[in-house]
C-alpha atoms as a PDB file:
ATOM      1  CA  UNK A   1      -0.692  32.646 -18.587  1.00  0.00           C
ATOM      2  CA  UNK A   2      -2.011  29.008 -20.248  1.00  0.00           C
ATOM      3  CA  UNK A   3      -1.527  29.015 -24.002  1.00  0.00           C
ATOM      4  CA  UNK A   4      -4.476  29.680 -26.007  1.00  0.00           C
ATOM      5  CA  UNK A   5      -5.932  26.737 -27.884  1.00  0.00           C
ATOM      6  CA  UNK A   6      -4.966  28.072 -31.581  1.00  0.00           C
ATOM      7  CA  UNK A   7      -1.513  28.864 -30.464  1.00  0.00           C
ATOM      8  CA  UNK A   8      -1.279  25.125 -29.117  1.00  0.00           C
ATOM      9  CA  UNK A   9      -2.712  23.590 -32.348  1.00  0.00           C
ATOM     10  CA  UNK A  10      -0.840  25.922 -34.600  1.00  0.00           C
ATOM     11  CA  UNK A  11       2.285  24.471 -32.698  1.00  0.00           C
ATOM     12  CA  UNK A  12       1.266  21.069 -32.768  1.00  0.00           C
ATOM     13  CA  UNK A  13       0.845  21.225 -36.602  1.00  0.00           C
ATOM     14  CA  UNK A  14       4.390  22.770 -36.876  1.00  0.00           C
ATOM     15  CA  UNK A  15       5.753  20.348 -34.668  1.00  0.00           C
ATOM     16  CA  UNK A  16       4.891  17.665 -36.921  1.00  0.00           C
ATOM     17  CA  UNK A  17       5.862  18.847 -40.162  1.00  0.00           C
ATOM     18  CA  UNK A  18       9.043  19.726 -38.931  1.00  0.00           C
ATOM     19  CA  UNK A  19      10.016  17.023 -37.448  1.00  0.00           C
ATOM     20  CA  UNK A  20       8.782  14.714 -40.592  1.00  0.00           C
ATOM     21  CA  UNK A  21      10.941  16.493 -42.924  1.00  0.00           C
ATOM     22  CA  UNK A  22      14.129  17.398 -41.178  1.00  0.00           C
ATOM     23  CA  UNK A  23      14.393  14.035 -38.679  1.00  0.00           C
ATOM     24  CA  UNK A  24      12.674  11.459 -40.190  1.00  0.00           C
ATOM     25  CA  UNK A  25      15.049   9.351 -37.639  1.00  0.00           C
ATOM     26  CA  UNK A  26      12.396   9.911 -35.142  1.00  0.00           C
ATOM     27  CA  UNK A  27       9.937   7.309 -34.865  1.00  0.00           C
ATOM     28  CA  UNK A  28       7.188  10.161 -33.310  1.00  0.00           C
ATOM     29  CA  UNK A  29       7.255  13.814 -31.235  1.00  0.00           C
ATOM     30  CA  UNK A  30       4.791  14.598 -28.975  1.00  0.00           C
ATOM     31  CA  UNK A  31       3.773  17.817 -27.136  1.00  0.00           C
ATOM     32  CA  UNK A  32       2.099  18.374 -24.131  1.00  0.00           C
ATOM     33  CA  UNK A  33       1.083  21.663 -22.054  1.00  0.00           C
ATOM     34  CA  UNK A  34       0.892  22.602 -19.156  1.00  0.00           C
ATOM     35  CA  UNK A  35      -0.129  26.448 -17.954  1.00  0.00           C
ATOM     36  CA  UNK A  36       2.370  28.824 -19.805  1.00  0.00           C
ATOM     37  CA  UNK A  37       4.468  25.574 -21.254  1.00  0.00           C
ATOM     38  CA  UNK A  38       4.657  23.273 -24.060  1.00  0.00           C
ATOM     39  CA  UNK A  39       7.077  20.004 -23.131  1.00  0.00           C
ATOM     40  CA  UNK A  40       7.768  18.402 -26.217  1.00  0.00           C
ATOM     41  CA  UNK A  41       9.970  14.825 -26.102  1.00  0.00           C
ATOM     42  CA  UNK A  42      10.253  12.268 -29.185  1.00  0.00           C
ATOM     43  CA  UNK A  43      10.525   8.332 -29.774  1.00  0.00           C
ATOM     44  CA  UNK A  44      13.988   7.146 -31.530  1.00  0.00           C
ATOM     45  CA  UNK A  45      13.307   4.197 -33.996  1.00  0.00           C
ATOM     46  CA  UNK A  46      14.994   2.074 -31.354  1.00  0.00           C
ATOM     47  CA  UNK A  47      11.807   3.087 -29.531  1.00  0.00           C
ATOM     48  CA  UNK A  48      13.464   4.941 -26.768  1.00  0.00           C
ATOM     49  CA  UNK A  49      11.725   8.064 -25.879  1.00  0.00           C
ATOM     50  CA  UNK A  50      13.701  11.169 -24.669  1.00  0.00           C
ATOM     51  CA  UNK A  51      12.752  14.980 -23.550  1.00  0.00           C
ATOM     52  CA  UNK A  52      13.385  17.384 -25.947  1.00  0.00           C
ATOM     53  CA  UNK A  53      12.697  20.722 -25.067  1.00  0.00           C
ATOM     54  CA  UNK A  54      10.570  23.251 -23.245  1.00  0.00           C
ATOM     55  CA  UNK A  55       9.058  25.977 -24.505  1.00  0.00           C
ATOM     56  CA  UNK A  56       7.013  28.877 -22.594  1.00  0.00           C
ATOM     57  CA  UNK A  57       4.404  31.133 -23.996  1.00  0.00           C
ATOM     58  CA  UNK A  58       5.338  34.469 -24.871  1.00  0.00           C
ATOM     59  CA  UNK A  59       2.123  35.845 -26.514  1.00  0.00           C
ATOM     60  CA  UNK A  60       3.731  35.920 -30.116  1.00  0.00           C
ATOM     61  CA  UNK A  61       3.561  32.412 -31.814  1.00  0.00           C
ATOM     62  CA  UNK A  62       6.830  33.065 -33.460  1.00  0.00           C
ATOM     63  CA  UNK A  63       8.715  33.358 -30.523  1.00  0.00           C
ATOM     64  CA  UNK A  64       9.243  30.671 -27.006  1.00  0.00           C
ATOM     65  CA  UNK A  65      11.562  30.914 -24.556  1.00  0.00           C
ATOM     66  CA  UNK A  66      13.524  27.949 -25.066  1.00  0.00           C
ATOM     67  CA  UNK A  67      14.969  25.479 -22.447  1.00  0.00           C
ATOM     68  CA  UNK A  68      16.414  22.230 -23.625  1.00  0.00           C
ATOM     69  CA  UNK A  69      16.154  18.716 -21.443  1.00  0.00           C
ATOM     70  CA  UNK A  70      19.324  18.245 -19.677  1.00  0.00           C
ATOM     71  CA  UNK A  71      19.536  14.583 -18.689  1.00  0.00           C
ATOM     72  CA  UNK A  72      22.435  15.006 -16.545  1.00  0.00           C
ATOM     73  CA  UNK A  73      20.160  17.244 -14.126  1.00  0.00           C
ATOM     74  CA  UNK A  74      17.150  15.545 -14.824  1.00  0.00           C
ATOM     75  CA  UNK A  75      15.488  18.845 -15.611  1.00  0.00           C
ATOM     76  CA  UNK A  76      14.972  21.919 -18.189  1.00  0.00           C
ATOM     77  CA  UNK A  77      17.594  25.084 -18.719  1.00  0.00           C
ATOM     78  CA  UNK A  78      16.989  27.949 -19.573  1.00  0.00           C
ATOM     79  CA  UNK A  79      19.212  28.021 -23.232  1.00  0.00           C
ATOM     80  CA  UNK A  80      20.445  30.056 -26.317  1.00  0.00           C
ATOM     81  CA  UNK A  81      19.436  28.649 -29.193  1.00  0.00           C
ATOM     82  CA  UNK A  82      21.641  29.087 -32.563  1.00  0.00           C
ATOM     83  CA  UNK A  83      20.815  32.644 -33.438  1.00  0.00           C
ATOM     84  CA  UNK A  84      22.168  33.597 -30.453  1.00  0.00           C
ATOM     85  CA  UNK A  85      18.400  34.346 -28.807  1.00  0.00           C
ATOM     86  CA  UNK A  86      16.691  32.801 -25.936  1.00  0.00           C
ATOM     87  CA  UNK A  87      13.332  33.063 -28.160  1.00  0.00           C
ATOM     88  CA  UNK A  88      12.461  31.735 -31.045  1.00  0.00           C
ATOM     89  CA  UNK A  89       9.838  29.622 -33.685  1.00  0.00           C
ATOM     90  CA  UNK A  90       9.285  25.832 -32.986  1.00  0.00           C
ATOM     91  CA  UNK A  91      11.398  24.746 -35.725  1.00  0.00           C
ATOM     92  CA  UNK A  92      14.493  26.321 -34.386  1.00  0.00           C
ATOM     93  CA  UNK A  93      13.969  24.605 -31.034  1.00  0.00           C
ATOM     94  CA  UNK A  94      13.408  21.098 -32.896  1.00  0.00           C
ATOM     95  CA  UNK A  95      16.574  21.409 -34.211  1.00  0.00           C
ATOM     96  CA  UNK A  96      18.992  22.964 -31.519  1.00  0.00           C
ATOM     97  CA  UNK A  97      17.725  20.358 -29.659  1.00  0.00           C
ATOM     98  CA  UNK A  98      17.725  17.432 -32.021  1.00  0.00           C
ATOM     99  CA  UNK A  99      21.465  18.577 -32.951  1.00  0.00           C
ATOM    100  CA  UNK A 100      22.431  17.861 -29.420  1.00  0.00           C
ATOM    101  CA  UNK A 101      20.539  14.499 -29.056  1.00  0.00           C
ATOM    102  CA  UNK A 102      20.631  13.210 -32.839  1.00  0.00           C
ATOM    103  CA  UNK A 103      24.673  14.378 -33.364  1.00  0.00           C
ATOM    104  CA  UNK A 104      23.626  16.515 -36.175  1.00  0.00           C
ATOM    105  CA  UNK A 105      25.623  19.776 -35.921  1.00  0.00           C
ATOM    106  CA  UNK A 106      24.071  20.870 -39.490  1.00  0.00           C
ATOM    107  CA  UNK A 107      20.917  21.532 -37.663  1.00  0.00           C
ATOM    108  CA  UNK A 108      23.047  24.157 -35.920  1.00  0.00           C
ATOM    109  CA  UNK A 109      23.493  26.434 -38.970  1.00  0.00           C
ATOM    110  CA  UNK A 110      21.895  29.367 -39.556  1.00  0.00           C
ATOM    111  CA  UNK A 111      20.664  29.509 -43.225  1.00  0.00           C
ATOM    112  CA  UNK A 112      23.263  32.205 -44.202  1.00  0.00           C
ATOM    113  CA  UNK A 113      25.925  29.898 -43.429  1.00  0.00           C
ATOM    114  CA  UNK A 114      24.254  26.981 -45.274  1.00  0.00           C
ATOM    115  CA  UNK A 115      23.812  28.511 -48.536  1.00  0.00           C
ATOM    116  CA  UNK A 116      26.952  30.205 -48.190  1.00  0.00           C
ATOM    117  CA  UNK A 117      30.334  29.428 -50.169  1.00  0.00           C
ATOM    118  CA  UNK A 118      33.312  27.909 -48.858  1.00  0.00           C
ATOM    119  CA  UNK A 119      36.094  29.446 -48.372  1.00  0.00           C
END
């Protein structure tokens, strides 16, 4: 099922103001669809551009199936993101996958464990 045009500008728009507030490290991010999925890669300041992420459309704009880009296959898996689901909103996919490629495991925390004291 192709994602409906307000879902893909709604993500879009997220997309982008993510990505300019938590990794302003990234010269740009991009999405592009295709049927039931959204392939979103970025551009390092170095100017290198990378794969990201996939996500698929699961009729609830809160929610994608997530798959991050492994390199070392040269394709997408299927993958867990932080909260322990295979689903969930742009912004958590951003930054599982940024985490990974950016070496920023703070972008791994959920926001109980952020705002939480130390021991």
């Amino acid at each position: 099922m192709p994602i409906p045009e307000r879902a893909r500008l709604e993500l879009e728009r997220r997309l982008e103001t993510h990505w300019r507030r938590r990794w302003p490290q990234l010269k740009d991010a991009r999405v592009r669809f295709r049927s039931p999925y959204a392939y979103i890669e970025a551009t390092h300041s170095d100017g290198y551009d990378q794969p990201l992420f996939r996500l698929r459309w699961t009729n609830n704009r809160d929610r994608w199936a997530f798959a991050i880009w492994l390199a070392s296959k040269n394709s997408y898996e299927e993958s867990m993101l932080p909260t322990g689901s295979f689903v969930g909103t742009v912004e958590q996919a951003m930054d599982c996958a940024c985490g990974l490629y950016l070496n920023d495991i703070s972008a791994w925390e959920l926001p109980s464990q952020r705002s939480a004291p130390p021991h």
